[in-house]
Protein backbone atom coordinates (compact mmCIF):
# COMPACT_ATOMS: atom_id res chain seq x y z
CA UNK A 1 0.00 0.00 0.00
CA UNK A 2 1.27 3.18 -0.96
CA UNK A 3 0.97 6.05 1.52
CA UNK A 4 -0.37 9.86 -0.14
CA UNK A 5 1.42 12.96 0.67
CA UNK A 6 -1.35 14.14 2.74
CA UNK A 7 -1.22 11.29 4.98
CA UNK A 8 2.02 11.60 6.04
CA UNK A 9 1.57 15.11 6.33
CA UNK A 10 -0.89 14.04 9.03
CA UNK A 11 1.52 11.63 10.59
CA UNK A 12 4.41 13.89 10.96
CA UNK A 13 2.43 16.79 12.66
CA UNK A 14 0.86 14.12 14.50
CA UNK A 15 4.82 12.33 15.95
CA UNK A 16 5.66 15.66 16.04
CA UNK A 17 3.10 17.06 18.24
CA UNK A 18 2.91 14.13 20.58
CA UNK A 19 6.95 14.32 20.90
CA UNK A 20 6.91 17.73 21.69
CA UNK A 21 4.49 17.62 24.18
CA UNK A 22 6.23 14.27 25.80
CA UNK A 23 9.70 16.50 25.64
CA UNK A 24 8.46 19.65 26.93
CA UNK A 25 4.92 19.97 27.87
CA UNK A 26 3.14 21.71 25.42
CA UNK A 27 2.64 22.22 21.77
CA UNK A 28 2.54 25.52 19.26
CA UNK A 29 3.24 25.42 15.65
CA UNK A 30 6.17 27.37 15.95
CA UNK A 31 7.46 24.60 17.53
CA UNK A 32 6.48 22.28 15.30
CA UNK A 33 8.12 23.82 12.54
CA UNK A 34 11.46 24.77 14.31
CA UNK A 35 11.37 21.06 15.08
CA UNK A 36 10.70 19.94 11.52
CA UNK A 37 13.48 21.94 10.43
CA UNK A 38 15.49 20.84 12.63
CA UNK A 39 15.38 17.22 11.80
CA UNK A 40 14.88 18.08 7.80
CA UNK A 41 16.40 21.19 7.15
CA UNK A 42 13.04 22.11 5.48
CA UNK A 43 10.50 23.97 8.00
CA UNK A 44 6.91 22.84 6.12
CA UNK A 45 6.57 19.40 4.77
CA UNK A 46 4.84 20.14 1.40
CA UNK A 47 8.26 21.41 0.67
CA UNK A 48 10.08 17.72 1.09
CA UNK A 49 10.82 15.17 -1.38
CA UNK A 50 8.98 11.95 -0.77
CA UNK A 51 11.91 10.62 0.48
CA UNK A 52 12.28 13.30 3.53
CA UNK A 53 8.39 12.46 4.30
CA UNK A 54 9.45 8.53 4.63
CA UNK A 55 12.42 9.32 6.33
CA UNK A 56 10.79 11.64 8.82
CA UNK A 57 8.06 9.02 9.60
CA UNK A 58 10.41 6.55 9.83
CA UNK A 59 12.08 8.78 12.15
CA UNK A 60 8.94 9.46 14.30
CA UNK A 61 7.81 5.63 14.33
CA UNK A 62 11.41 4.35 15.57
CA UNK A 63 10.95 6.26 18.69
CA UNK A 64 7.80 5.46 19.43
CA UNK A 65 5.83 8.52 18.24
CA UNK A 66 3.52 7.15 16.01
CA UNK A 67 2.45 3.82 17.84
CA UNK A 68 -0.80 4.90 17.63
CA UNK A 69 -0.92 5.52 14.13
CA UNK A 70 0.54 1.93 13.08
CA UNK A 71 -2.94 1.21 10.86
CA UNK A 72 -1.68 4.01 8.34
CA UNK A 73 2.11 3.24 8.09
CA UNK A 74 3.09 -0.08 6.60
């Protein structure tokens, strides 16, 4: 199954969210997108390759961020 774009732009401001708030306590998009350029280099994911979206997840998933989201990721 191949994922869409728009799903794993869901996924990654999903990991991303729930990491921030297990790291810190809370949540704003401004964090969101320092974090996402941070890890990427790119601040906004409709700006990555596909690549950088699967790497990201993959990124997310491997530490434990998206265990709640397994039904979308294969």
């Amino acid at each position: 199954m191949e994922v869409q774009r728009h799903t794993y732009y869901r996924l990654i401001h999903h990991g991303i969210k729930s990491l921030l708030v297990d790291r810190i306590g809370h949540f704003t998009e401004l964090e969101y997108h320092e974090y996402l350029n941070g890890m990427t280099g790119k601040s906004s994911c409709f700006s990555m390759s596909d690549e950088e979206l699967q790497f990201t997840v993959d990124s997310l998933r491997s530490e434990g961020y998206l265990e709640d989201c397994k039904g979308y990721i294969a």
